[in-house]
N, C-alpha and C. Protein backbone atom coordinates (compact mmCIF):
# COMPACT_ATOMS: atom_id res chain seq x y z
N UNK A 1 -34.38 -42.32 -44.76
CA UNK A 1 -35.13 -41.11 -45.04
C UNK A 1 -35.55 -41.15 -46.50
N UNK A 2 -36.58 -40.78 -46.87
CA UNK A 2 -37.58 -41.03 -48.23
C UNK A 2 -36.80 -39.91 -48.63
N UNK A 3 -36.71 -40.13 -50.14
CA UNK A 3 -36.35 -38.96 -50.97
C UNK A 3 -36.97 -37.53 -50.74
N UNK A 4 -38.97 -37.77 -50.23
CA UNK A 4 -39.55 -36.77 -50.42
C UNK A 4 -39.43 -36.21 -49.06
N UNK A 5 -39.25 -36.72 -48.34
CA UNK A 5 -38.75 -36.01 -46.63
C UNK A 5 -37.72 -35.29 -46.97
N UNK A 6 -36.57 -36.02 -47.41
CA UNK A 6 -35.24 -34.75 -47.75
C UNK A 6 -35.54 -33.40 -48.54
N UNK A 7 -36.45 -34.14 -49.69
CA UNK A 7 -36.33 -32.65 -49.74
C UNK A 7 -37.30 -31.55 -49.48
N UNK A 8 -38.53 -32.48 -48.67
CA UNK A 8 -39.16 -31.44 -47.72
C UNK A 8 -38.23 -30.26 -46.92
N UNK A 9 -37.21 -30.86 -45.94
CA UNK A 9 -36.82 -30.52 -44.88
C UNK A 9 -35.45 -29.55 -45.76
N UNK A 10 -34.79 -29.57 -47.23
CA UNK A 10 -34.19 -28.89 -47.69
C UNK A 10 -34.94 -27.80 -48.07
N UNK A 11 -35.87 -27.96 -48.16
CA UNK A 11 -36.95 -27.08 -48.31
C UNK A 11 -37.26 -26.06 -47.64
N UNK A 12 -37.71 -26.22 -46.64
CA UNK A 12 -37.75 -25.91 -44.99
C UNK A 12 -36.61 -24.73 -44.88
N UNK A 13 -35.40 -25.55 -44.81
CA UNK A 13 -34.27 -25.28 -44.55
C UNK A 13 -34.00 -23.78 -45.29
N UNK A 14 -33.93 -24.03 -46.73
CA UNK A 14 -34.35 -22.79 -47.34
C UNK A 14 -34.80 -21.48 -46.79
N UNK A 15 -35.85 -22.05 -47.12
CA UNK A 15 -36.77 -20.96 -46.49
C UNK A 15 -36.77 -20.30 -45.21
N UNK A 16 -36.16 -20.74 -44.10
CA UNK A 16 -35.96 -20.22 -43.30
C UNK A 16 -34.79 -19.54 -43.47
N UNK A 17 -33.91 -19.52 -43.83
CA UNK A 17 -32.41 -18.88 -44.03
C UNK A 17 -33.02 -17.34 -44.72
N UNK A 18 -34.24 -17.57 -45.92
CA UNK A 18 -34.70 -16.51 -46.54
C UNK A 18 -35.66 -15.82 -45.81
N UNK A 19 -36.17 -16.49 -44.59
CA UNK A 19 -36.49 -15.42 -43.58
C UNK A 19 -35.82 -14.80 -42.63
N UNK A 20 -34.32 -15.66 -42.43
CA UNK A 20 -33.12 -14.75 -41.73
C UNK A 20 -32.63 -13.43 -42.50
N UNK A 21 -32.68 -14.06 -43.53
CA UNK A 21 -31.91 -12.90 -44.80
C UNK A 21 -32.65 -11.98 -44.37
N UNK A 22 -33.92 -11.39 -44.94
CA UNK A 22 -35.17 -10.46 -44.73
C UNK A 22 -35.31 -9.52 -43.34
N UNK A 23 -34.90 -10.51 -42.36
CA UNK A 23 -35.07 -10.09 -41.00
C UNK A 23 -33.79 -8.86 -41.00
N UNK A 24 -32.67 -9.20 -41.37
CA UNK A 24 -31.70 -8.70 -40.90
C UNK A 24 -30.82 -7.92 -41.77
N UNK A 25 -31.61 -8.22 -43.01
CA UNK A 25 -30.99 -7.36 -43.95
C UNK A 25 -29.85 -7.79 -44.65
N UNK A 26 -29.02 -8.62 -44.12
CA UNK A 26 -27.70 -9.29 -44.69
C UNK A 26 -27.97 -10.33 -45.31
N UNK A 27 -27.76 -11.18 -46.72
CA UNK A 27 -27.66 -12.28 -46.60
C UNK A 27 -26.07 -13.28 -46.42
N UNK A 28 -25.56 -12.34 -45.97
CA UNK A 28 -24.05 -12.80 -46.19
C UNK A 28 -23.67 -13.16 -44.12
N UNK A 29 -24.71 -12.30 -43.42
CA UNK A 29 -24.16 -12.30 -42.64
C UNK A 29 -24.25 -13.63 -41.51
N UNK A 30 -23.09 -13.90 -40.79
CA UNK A 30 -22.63 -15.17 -40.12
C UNK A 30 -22.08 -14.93 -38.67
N UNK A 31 -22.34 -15.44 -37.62
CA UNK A 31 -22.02 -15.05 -35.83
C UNK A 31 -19.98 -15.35 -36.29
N UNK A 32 -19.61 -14.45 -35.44
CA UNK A 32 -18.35 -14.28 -35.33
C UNK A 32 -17.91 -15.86 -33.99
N UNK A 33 -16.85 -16.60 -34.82
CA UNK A 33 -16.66 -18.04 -33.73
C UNK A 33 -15.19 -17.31 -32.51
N UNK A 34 -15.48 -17.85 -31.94
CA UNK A 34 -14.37 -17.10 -30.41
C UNK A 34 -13.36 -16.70 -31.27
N UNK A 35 -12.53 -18.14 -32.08
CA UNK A 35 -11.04 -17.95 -32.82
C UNK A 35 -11.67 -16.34 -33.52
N UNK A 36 -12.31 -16.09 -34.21
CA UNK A 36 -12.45 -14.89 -35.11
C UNK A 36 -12.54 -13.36 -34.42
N UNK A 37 -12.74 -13.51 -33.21
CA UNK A 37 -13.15 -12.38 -32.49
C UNK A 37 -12.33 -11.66 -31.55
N UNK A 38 -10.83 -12.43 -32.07
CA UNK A 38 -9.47 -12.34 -31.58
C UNK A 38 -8.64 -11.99 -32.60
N UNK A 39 -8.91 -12.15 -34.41
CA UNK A 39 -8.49 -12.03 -35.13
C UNK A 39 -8.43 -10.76 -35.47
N UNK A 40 -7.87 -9.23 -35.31
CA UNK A 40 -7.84 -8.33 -35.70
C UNK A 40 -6.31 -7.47 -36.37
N UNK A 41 -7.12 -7.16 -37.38
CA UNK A 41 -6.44 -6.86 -38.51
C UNK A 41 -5.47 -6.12 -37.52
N UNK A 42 -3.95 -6.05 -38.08
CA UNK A 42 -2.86 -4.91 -37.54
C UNK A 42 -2.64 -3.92 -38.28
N UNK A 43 -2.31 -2.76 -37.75
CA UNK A 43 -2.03 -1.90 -38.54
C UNK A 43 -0.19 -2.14 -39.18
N UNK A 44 -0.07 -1.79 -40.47
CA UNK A 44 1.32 -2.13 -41.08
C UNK A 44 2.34 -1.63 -40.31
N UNK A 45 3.57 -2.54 -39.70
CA UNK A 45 4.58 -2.11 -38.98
C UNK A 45 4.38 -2.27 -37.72
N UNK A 46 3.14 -2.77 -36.58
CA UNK A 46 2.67 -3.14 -36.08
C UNK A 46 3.62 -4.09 -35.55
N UNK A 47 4.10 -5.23 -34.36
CA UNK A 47 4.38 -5.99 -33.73
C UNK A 47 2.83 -7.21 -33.59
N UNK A 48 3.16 -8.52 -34.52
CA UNK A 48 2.25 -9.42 -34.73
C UNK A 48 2.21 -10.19 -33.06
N UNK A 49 1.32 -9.82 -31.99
CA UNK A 49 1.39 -10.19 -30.86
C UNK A 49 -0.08 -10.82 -30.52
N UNK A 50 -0.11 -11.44 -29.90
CA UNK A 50 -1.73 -11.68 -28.91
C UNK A 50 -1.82 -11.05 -28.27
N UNK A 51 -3.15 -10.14 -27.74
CA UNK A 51 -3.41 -9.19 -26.44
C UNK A 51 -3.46 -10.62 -25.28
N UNK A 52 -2.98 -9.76 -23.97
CA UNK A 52 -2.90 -10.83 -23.19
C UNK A 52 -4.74 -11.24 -22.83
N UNK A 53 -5.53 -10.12 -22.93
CA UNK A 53 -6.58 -11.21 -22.69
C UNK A 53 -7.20 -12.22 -23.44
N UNK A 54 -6.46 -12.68 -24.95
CA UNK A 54 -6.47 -13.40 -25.48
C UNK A 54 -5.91 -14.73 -25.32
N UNK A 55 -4.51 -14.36 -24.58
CA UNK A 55 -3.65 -15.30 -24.35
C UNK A 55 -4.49 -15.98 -22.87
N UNK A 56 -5.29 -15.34 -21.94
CA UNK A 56 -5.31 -16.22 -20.62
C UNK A 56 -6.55 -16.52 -20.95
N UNK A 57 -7.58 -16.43 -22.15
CA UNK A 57 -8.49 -16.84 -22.65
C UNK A 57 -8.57 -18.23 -22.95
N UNK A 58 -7.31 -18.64 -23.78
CA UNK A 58 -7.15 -19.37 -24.78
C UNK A 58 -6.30 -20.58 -23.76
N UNK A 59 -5.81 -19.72 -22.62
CA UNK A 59 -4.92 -20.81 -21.58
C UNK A 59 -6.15 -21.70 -20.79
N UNK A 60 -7.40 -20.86 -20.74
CA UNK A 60 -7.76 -21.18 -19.74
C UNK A 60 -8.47 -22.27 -20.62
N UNK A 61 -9.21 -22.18 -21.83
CA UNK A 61 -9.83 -22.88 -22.77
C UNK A 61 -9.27 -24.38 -22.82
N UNK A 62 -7.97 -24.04 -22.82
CA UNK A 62 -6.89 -25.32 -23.30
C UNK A 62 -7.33 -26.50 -21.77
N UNK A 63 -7.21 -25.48 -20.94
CA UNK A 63 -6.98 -26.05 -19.19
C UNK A 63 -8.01 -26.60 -19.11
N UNK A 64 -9.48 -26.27 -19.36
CA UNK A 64 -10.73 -26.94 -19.08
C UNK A 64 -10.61 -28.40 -19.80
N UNK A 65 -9.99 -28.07 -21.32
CA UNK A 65 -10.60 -29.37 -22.12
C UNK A 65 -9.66 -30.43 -21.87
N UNK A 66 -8.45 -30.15 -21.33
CA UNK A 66 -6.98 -31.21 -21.06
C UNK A 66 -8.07 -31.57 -19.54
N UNK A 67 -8.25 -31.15 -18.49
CA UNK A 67 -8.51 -31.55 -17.29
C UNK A 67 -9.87 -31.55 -17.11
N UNK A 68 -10.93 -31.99 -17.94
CA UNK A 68 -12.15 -32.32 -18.06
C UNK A 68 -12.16 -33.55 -17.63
C-alpha cells in the first residue's frame, strides 16, 4: 500500500467518524459488546451474583462455540 493510499483512506476514515459524531451528537459514544450489557453496577451491600438470564446466556454461548 503507497504511502498516499494510507493516508487517503486515514483520511476517509476520519471523516466519517466526524460525520458519526454530528449525526448523533456524542463523540464519545460506542455500541454496548454482549459482556457489557450484563455488567451492571450493584447497589452497595448488594449480593455480587449473575441474573440467571445471564448465566443460561453465557451457558448457551459457551455450548455453541465448544460443539461447533
Amino acid at each position: 500500500m503507497s504511502a498516499f493510499f494510507r493516508r487517503r483512506l486515514e483520511d476517509t476514515i476520519e471523516h466519517l467518524i466526524t460525520i458519526l459524531d454530528e449525526l448523533d451528537g456524542d463523540p464519545d459514544v460506542e455500541p454496548e459488546t454482549v459482556e457489557e450489557q450484563h455488567d451492571i453496577e450493584a447497589e452497595p451491600g448488594t449480593p455480587d451474583r449473575a441474573t440467571l438470564a445471564f448465566v443460561l446466556a453465557e451457558t448457551t454461548r459457551r455450548y455453541r462455540k465448544t460443539y461447533r
